[in-house]
C-alpha atoms as a PDB file:
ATOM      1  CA  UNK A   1     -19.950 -11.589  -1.220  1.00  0.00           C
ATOM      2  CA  UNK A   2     -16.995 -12.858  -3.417  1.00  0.00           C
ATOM      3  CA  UNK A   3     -16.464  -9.135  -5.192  1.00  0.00           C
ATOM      4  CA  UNK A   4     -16.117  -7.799  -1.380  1.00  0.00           C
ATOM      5  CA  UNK A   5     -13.455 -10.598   0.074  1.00  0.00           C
ATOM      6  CA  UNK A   6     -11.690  -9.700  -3.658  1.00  0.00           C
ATOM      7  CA  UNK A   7     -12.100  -5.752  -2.808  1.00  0.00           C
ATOM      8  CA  UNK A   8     -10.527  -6.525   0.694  1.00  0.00           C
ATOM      9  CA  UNK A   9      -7.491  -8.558  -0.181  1.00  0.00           C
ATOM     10  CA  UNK A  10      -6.997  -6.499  -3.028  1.00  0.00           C
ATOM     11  CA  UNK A  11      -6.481  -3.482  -0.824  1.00  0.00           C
ATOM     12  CA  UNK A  12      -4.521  -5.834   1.292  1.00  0.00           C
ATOM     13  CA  UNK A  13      -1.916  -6.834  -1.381  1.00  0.00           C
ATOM     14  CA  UNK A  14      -2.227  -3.557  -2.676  1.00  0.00           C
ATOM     15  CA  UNK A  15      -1.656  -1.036   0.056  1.00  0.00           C
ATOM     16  CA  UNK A  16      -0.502  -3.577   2.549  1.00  0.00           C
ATOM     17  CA  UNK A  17       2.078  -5.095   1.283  1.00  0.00           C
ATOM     18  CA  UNK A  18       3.724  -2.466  -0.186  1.00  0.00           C
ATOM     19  CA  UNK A  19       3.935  -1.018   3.292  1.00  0.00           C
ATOM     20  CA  UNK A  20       5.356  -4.049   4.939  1.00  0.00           C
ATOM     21  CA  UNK A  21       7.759  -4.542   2.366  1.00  0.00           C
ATOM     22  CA  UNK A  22       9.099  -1.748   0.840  1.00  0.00           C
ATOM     23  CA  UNK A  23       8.851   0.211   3.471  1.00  0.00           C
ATOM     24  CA  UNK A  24       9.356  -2.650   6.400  1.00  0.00           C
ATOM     25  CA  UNK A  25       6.684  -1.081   8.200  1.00  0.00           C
ATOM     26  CA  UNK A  26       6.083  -4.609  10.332  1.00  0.00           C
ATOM     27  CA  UNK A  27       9.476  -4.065  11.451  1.00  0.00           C
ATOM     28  CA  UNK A  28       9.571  -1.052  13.075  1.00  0.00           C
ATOM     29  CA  UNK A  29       9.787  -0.914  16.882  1.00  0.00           C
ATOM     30  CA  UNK A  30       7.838   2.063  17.985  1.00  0.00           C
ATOM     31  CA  UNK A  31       5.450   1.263  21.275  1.00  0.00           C
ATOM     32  CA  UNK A  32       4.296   4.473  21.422  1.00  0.00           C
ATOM     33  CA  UNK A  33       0.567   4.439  19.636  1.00  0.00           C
ATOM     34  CA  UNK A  34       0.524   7.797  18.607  1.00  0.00           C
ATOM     35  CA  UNK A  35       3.777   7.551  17.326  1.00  0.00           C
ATOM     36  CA  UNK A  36       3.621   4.696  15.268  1.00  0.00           C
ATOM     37  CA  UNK A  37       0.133   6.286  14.125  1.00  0.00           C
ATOM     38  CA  UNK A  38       1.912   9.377  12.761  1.00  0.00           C
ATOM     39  CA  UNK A  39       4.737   7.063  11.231  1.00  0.00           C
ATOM     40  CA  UNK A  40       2.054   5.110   9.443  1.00  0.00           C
ATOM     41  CA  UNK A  41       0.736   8.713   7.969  1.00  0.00           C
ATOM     42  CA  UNK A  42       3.087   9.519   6.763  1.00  0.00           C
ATOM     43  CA  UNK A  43       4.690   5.972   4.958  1.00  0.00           C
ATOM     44  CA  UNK A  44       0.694   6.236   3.167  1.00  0.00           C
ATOM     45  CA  UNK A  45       0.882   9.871   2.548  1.00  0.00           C
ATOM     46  CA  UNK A  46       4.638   9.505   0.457  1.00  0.00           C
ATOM     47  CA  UNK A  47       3.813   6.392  -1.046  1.00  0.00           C
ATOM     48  CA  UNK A  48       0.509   8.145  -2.185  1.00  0.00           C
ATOM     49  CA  UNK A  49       2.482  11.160  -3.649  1.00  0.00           C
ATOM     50  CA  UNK A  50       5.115   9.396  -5.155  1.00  0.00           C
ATOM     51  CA  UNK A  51       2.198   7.327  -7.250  1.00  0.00           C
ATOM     52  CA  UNK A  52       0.572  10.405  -7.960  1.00  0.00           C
ATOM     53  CA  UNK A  53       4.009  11.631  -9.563  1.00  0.00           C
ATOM     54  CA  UNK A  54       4.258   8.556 -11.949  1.00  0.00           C
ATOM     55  CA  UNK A  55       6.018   6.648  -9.555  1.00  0.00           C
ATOM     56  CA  UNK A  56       5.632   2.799  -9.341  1.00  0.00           C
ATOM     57  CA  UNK A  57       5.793   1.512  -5.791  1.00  0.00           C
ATOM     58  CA  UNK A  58       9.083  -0.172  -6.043  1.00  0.00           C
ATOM     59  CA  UNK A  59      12.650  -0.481  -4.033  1.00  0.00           C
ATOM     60  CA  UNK A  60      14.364   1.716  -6.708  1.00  0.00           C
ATOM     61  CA  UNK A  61      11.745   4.539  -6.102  1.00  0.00           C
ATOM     62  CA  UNK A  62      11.999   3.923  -2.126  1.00  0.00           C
ATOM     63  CA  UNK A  63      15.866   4.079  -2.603  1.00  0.00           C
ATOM     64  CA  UNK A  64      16.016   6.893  -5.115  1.00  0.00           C
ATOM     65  CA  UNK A  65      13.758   9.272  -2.217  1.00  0.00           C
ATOM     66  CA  UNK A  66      15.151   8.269   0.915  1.00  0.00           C
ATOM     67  CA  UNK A  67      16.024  10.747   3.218  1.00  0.00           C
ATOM     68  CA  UNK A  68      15.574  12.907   0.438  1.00  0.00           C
ATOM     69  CA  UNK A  69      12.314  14.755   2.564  1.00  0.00           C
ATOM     70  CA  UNK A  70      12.832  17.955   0.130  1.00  0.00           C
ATOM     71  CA  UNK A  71      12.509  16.320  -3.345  1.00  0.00           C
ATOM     72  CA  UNK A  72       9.353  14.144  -1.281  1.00  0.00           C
ATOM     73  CA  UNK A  73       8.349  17.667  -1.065  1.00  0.00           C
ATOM     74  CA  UNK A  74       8.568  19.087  -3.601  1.00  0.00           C
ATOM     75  CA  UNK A  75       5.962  16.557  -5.195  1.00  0.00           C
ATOM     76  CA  UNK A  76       3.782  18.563  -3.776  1.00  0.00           C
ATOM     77  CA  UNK A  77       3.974  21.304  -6.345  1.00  0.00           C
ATOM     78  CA  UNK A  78       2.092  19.303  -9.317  1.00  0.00           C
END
């Protein structure tokens, strides 16, 4: 029972956190459900590519791709 409560607050700091604070995900203001379901996407889908680049989750690699949608893109050619 302990591994699994680790497991979940692992993801939690993990995934989680990085979200909320990098990305300020618990500050965004979108009612709309779908919306903020699509927003949520894609935060997890860059933060996913820019790890599977080399990236470490931090500001500097938040700053360095923001608004910068064609270099997130091009990530996609490995």
């Amino acid at each position: 029972m302990a591994k699994g409560i680790r497991g979940h607050w692992g993801i939690e700091n993990r995934l989680h956190w990085t979200k909320d604070v990098l990305i300020g995900e618990d500050d965004m203001t979108i009612t709309n459900t779908n919306s903020a379901t699509v927003v949520a996407f894609l935060n997890t889908t860059a933060l996913n590519l820019l790890q599977l680049a080399g990236y470490k989750p931090i500001k500097d690699t938040f700053a360095k791709f923001a608004n910068k949608v064609n270099e997130l893109y091009n990530l996609f050619a490995f």
